[in-house]
N, C-alpha and C. Protein backbone atom coordinates (compact mmCIF):
# COMPACT_ATOMS: atom_id res chain seq x y z
N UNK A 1 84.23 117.44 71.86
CA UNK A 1 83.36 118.30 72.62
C UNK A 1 84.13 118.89 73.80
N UNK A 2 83.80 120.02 74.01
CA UNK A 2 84.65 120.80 74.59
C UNK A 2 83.56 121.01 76.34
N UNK A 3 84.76 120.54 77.52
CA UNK A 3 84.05 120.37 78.75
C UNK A 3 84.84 121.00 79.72
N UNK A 4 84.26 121.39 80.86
CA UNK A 4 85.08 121.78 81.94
C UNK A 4 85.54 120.74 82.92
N UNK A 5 87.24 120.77 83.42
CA UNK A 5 87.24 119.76 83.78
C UNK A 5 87.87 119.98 85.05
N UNK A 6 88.75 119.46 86.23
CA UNK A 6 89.55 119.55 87.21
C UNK A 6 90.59 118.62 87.17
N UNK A 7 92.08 119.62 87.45
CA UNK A 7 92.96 118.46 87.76
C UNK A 7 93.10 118.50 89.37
N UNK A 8 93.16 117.20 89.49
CA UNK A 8 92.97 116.98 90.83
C UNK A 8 94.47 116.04 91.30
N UNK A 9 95.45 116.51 92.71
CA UNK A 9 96.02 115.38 93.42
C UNK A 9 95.62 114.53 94.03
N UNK A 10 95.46 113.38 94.02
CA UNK A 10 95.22 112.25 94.52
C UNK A 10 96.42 111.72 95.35
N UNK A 11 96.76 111.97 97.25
CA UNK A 11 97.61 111.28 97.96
C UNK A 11 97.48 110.42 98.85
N UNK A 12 97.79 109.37 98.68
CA UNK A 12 97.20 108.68 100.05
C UNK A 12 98.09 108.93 101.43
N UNK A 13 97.49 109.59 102.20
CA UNK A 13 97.97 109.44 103.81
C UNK A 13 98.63 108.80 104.50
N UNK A 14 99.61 109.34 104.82
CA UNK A 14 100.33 108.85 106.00
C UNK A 14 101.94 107.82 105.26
N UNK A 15 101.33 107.82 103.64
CA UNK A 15 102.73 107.01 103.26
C UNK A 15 104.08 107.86 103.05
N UNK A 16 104.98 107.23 103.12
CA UNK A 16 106.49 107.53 102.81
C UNK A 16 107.26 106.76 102.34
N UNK A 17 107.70 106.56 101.15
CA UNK A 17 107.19 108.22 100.77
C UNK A 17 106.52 108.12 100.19
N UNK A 18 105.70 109.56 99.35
CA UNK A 18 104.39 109.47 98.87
C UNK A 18 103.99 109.08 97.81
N UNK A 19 102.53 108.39 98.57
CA UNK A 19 102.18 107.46 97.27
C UNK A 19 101.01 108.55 96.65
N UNK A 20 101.16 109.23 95.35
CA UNK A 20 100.25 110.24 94.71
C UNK A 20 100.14 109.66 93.27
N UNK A 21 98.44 110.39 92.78
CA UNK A 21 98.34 110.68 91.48
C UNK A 21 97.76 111.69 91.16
N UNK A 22 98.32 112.51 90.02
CA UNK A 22 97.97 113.62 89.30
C UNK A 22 96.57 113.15 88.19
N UNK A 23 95.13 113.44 88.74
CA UNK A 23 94.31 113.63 87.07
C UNK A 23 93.43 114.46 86.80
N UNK A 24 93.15 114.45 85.58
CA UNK A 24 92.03 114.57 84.84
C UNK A 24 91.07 114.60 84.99
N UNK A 25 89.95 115.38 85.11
CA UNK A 25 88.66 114.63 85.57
C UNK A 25 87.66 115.42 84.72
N UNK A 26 86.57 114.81 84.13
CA UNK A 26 85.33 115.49 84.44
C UNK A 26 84.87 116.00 85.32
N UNK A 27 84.54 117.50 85.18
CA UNK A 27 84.38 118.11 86.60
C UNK A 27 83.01 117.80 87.44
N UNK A 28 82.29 117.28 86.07
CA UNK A 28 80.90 116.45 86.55
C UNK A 28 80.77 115.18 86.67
N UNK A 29 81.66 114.78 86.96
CA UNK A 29 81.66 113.54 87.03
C UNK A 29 80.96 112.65 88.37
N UNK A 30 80.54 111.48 88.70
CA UNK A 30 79.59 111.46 89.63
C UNK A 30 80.80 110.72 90.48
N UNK A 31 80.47 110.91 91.66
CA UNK A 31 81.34 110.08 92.62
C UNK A 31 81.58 108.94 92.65
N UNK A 32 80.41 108.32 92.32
CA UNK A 32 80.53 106.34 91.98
C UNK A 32 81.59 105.97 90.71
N UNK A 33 81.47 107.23 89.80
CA UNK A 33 82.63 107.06 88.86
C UNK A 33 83.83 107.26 89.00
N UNK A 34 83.60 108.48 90.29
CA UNK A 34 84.99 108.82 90.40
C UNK A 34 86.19 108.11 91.56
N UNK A 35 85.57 106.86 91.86
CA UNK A 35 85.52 106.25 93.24
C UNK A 35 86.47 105.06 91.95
N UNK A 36 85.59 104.61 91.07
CA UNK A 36 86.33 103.69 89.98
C UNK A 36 87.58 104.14 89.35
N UNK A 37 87.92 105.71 89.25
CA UNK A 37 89.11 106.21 88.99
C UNK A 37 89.95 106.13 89.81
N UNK A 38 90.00 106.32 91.14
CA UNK A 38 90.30 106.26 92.04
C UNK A 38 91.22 104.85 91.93
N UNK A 39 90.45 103.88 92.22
CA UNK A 39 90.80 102.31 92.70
C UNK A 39 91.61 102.04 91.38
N UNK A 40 91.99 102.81 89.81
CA UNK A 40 92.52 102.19 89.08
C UNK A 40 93.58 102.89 88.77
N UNK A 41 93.86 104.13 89.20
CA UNK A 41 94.69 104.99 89.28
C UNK A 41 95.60 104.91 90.59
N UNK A 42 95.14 104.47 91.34
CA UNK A 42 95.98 104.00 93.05
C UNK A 42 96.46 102.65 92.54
N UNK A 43 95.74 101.78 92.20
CA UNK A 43 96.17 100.26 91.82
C UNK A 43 95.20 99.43 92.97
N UNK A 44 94.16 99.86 93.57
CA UNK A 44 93.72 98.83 94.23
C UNK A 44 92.52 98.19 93.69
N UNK A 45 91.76 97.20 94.00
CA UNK A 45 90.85 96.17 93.51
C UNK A 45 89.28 96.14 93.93
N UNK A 46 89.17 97.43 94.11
CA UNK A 46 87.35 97.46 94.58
C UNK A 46 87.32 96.18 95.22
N UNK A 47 87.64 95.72 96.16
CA UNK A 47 87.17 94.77 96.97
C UNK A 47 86.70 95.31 98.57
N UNK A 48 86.69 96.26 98.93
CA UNK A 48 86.48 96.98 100.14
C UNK A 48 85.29 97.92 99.73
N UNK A 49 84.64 98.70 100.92
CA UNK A 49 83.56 99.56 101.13
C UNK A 49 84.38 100.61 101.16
N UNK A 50 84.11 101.95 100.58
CA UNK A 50 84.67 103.49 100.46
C UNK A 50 83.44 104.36 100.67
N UNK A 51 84.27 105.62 101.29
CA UNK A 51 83.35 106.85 101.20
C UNK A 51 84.19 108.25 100.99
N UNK A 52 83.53 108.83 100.42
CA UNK A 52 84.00 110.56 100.27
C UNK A 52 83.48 111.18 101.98
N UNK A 53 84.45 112.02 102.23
CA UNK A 53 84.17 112.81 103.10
C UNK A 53 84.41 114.36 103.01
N UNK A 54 83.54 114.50 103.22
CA UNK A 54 83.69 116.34 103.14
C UNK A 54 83.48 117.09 104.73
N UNK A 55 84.67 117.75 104.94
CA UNK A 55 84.12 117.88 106.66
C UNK A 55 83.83 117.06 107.72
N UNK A 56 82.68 117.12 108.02
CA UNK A 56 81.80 116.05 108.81
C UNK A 56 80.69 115.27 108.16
N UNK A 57 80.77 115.54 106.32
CA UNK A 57 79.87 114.88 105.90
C UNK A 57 80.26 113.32 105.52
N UNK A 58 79.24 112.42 105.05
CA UNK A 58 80.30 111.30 104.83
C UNK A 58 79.32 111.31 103.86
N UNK A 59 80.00 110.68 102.78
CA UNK A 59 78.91 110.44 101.49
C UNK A 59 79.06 108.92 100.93
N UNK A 60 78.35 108.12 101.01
CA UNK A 60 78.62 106.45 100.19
C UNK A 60 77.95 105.92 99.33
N UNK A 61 78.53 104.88 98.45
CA UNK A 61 77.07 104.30 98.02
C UNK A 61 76.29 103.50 98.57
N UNK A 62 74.95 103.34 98.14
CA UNK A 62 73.78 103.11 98.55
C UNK A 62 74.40 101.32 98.78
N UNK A 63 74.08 101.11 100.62
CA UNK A 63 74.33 100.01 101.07
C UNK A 63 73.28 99.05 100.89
N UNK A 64 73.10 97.83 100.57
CA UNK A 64 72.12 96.83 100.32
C UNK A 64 72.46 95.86 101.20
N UNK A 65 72.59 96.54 102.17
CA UNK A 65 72.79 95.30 103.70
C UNK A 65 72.26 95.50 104.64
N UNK A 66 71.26 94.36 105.68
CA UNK A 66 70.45 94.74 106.57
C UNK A 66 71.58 94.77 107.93
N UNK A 67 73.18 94.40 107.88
CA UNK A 67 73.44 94.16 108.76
C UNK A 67 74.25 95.25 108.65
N UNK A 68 74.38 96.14 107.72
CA UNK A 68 74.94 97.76 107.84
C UNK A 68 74.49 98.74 108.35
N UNK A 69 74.52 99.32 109.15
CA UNK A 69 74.38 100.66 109.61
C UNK A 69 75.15 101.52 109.39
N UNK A 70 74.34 103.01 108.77
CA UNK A 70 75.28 103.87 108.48
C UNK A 70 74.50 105.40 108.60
N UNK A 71 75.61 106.12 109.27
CA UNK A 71 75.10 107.78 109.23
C UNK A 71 75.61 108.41 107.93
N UNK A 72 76.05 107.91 106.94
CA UNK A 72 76.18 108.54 105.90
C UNK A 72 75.01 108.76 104.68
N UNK A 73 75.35 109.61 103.58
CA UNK A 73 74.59 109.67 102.78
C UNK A 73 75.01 109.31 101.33
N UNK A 74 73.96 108.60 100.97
CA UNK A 74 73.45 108.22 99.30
C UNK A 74 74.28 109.23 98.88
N UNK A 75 75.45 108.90 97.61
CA UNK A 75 76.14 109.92 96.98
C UNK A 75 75.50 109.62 95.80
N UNK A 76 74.44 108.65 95.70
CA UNK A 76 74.05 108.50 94.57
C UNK A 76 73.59 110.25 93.35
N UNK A 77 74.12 109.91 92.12
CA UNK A 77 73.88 111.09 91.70
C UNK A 77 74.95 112.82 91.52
N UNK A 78 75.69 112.61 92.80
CA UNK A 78 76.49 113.45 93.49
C UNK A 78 77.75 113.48 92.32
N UNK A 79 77.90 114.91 92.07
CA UNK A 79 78.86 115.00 91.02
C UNK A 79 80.13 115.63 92.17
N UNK A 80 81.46 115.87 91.62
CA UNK A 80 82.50 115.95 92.54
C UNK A 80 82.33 117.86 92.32
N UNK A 81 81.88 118.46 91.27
CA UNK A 81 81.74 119.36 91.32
C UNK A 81 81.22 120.10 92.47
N UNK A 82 80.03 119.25 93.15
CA UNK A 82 79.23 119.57 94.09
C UNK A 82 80.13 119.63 95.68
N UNK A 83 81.31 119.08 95.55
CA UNK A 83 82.56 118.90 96.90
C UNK A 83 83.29 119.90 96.69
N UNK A 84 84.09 120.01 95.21
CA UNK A 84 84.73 120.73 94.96
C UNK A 84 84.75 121.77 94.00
N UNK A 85 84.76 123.07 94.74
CA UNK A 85 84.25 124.66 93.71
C UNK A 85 85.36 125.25 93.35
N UNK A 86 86.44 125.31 93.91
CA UNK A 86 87.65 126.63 94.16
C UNK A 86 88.91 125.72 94.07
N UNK A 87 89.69 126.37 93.62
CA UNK A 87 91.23 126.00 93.39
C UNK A 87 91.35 125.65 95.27
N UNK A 88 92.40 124.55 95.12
CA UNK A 88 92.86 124.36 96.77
C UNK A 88 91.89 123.49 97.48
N UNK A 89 90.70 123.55 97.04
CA UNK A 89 89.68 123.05 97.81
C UNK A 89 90.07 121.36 97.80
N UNK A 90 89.69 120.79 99.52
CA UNK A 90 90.11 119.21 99.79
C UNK A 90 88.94 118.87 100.22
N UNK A 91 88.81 117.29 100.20
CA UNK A 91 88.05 116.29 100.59
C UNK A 91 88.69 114.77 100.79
N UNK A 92 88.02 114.56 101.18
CA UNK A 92 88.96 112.97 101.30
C UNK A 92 88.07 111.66 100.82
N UNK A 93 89.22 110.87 100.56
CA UNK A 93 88.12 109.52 100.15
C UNK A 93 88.94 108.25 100.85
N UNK A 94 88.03 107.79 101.60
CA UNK A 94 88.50 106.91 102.46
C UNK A 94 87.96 105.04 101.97
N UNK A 95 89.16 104.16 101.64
CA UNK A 95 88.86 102.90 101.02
C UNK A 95 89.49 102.03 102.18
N UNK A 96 88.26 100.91 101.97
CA UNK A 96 88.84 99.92 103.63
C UNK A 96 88.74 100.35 104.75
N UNK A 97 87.56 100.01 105.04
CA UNK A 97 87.50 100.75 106.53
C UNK A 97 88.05 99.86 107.74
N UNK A 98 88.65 98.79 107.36
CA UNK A 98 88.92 97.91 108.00
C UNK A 98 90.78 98.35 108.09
N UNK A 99 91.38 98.71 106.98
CA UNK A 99 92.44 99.39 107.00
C UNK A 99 92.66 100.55 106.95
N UNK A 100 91.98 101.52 106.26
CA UNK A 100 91.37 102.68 106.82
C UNK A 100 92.35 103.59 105.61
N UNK A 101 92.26 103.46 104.44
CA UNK A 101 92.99 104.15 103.11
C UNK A 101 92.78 105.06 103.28
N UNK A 102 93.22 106.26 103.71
CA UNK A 102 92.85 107.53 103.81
C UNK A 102 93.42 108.45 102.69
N UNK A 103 92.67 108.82 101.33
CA UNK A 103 93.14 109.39 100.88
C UNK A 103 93.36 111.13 100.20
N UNK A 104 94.06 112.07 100.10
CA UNK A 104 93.49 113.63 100.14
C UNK A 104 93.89 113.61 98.47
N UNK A 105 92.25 114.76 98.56
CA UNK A 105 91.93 114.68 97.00
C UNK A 105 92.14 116.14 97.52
N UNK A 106 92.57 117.02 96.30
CA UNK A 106 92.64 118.39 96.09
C UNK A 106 92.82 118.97 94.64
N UNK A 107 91.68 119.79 94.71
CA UNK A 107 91.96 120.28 93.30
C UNK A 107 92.74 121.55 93.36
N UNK A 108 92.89 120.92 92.06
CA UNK A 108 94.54 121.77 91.82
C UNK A 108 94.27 122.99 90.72
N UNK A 109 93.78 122.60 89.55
CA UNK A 109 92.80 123.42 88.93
C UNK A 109 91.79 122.86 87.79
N UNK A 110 91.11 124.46 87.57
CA UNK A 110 89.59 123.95 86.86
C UNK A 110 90.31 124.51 85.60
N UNK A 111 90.12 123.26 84.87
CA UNK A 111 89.92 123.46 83.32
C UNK A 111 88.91 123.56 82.31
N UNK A 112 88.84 125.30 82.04
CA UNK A 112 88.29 125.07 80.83
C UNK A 112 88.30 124.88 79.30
N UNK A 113 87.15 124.10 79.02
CA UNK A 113 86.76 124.02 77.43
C UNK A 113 87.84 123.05 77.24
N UNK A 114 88.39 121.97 78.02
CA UNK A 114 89.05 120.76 78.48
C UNK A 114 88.68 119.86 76.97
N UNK A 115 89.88 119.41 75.87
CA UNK A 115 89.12 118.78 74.69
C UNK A 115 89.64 116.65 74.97
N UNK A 116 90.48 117.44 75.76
CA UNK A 116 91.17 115.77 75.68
C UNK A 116 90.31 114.37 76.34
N UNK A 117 90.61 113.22 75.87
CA UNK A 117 89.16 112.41 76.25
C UNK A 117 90.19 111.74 78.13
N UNK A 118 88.79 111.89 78.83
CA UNK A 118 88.90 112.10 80.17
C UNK A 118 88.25 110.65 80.85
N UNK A 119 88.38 110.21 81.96
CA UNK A 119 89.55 110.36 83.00
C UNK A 119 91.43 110.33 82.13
N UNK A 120 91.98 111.29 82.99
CA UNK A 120 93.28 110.47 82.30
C UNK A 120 94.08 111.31 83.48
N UNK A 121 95.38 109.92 83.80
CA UNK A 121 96.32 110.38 84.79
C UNK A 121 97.55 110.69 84.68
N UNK A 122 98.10 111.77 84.82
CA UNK A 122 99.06 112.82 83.83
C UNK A 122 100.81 112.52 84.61
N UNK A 123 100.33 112.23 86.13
CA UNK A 123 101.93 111.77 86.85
C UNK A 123 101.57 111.36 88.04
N UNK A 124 102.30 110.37 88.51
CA UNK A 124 102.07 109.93 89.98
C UNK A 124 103.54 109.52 90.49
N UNK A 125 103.64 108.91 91.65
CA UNK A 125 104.75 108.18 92.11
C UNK A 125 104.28 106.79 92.74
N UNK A 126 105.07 105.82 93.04
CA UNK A 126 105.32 104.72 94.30
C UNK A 126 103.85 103.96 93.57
N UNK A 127 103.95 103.02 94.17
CA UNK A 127 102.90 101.68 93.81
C UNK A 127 102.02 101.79 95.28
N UNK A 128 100.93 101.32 94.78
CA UNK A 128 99.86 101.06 95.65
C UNK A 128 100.23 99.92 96.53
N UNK A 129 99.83 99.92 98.28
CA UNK A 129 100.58 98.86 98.86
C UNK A 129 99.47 97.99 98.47
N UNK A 130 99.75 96.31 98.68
CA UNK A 130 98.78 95.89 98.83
C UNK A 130 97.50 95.65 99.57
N UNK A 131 96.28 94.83 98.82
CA UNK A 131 95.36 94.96 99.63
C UNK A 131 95.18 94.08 100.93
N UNK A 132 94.73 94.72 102.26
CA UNK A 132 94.72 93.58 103.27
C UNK A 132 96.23 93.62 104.21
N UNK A 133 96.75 94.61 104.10
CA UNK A 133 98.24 94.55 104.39
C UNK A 133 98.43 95.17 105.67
N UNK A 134 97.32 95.74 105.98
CA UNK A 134 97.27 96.21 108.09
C UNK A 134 97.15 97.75 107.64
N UNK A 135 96.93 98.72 106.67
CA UNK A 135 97.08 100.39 106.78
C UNK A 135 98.43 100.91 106.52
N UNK A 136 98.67 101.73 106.85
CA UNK A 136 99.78 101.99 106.57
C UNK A 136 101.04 101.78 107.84
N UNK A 137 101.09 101.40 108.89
CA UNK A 137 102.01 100.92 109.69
C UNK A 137 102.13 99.60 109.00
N UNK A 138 100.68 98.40 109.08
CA UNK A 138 101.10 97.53 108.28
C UNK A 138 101.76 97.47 107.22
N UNK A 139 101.56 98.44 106.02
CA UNK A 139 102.54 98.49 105.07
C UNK A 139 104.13 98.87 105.51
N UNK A 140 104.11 99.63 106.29
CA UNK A 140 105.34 99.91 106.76
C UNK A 140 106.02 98.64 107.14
N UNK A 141 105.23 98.27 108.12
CA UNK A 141 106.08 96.40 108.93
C UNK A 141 105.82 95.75 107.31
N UNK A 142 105.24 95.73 106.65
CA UNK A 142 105.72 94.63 105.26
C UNK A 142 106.96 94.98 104.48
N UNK A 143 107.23 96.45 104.14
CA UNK A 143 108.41 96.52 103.20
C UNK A 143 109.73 96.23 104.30
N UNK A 144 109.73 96.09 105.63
CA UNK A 144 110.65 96.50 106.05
C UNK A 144 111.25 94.61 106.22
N UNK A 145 109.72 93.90 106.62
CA UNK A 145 110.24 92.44 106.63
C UNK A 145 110.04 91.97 105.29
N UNK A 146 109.89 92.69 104.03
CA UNK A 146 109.94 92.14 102.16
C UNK A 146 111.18 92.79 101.75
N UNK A 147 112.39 93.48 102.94
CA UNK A 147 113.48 93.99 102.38
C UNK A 147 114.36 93.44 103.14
N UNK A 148 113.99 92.51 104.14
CA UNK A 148 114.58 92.07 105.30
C UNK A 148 115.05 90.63 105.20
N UNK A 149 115.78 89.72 104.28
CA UNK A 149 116.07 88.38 104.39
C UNK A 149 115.81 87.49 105.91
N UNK A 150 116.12 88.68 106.77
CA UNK A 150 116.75 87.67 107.92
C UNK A 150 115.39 88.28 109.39
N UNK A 151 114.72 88.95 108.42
CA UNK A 151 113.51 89.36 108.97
C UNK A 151 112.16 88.42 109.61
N UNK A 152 111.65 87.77 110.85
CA UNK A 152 110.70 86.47 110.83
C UNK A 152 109.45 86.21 109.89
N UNK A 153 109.23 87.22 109.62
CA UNK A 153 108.07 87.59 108.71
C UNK A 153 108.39 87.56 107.17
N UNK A 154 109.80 87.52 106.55
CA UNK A 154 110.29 87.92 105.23
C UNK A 154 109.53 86.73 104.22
N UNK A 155 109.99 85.28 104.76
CA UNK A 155 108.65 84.32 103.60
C UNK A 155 107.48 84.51 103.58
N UNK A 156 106.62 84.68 105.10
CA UNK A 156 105.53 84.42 105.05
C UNK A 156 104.81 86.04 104.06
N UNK A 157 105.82 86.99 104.08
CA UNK A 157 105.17 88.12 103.08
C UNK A 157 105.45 87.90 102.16
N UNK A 158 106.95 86.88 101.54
CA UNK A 158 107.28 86.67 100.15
C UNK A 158 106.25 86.01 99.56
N UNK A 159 105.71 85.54 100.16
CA UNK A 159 104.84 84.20 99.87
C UNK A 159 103.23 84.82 99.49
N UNK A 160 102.57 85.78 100.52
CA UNK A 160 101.59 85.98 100.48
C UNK A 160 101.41 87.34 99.49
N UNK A 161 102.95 87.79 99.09
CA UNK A 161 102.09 88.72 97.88
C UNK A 161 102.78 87.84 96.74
N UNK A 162 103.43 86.34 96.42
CA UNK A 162 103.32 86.18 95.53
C UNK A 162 104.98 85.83 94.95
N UNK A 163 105.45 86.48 95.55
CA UNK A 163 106.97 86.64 95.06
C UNK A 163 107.80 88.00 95.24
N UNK A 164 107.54 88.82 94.34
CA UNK A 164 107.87 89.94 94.81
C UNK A 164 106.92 91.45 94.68
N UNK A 165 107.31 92.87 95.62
CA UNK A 165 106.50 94.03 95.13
C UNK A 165 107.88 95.45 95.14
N UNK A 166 107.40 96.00 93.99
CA UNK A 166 108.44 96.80 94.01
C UNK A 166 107.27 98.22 94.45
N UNK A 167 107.77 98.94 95.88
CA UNK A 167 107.30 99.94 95.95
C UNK A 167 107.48 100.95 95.35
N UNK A 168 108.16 100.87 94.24
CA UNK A 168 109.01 102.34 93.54
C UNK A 168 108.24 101.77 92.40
N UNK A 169 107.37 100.75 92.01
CA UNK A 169 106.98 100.31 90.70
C UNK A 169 105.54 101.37 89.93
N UNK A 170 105.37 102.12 89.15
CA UNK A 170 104.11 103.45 88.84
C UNK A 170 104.57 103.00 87.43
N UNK A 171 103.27 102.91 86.48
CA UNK A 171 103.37 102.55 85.30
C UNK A 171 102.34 103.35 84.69
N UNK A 172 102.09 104.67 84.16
CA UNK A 172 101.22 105.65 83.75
C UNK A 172 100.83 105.55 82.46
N UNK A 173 101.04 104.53 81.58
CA UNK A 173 100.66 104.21 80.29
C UNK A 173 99.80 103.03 80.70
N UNK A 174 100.32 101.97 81.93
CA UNK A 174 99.10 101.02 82.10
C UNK A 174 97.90 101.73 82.85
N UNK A 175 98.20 102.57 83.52
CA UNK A 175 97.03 103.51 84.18
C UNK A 175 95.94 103.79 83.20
N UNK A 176 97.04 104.68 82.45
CA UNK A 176 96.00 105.25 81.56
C UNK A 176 95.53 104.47 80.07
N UNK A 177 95.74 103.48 79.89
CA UNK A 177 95.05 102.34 79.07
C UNK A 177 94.09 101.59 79.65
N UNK A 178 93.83 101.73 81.35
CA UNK A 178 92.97 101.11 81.62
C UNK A 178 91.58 101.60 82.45
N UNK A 179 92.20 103.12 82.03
CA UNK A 179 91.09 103.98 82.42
C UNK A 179 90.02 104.18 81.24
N UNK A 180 90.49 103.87 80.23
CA UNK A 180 89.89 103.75 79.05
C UNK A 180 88.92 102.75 78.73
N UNK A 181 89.01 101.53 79.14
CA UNK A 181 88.46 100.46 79.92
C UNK A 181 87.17 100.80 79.70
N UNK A 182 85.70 100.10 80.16
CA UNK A 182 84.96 99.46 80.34
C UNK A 182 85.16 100.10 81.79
N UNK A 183 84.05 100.51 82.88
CA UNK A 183 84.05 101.02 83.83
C UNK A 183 85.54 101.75 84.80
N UNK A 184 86.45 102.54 83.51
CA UNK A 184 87.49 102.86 83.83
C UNK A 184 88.23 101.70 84.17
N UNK A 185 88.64 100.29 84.06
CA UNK A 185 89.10 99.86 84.67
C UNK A 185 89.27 98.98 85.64
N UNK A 186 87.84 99.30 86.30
CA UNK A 186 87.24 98.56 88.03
C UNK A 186 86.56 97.40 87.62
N UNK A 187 86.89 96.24 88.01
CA UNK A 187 86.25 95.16 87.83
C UNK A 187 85.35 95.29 89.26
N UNK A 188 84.04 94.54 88.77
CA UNK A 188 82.81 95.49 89.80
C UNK A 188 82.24 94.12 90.52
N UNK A 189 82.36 93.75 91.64
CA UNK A 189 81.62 92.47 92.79
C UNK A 189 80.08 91.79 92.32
């Protein structure tokens, strides 16, 4: 079946160097879905609160907490079509507000009569830092004491991601095998 679709860049902010992905999208696709592309195409673990921002709008999903307050709005429903109309056009989607993932979405272009089966992510670079790691200065102070032997911090990061992380590590066949997935991918709280 033949659909209209958008390829869209996906960069996250402020890294160096840059951490991007090139995809695919249903151009109707709803934001809660496209929030799951997102987290499996970056490499992170839906374990944090996210929102789309457009401008000054903020758009989230529907919070089920009495101890949340929020000026944003229910994206429930909200297709990305509805953010993005025109070649060039940006928005951002922001994951961890506690680290503050800032990432710029831009479409790049609208495809029509699109036959290939969708989400799918066509090129990216660099690995997702990990989660919990301070933002991106924090990521910065981690590769520098995870490249640093003689660094004070070099075990206690060897240790806490495990052994090792290769920031140059992008694997676009596991991307895209696991966008295919069962909710793209996102294992869901």
């Amino acid at each position: 079946m033949k659909k209209s679709a958008y390829q869209i860049k996906l960069e996250l902010a402020g890294s160096k160097p840059k951490i991007w992905r090139k995809l695919i999208i249903p151009a109707d696709i709803l934001l809660s879905d496209l929030h799951k592309v997102i987290q499996t195409a970056m490499g992170w673990t839906n374990s944090h609160l996210h929102q789309f921002i457009k401008g000054r709008v903020f758009l989230e999903p529907p919070i089920d907490d009495d101890f949340l307050d929020s000026a944003g709005i229910d994206y429930t429903g909200y297709t990305i079509d509805r953010l993005l109309e025109e070649k060039s056009d940006k928005i951002r989607y922001e994951y961890d507000f506690g680290d503050g993932w800032e990432h710029i979405i831009t479409l790049e272009e609208i495809i029509e009569n699109c036959e290939e089966p969708l989400p799918v992510c066509t090129d990216g670079a660099m690995n997702c830092p990990p989660e919990d790691v301070g933002g991106i200065w924090g990521f910065q102070e981690f590769k520098k004491a995870l490249n640093n032997p003689s660094h004070p911090e070099h075990e206690m990061y060897k240790e806490w991601i495990g052994g090792q992380y290769d920031p140059e590590y992008f694997d676009l066949d596991e991307v895209n095998e696991m966008l295919q997935d069962d909710n793209f991918g996102v294992f869901e709280w």
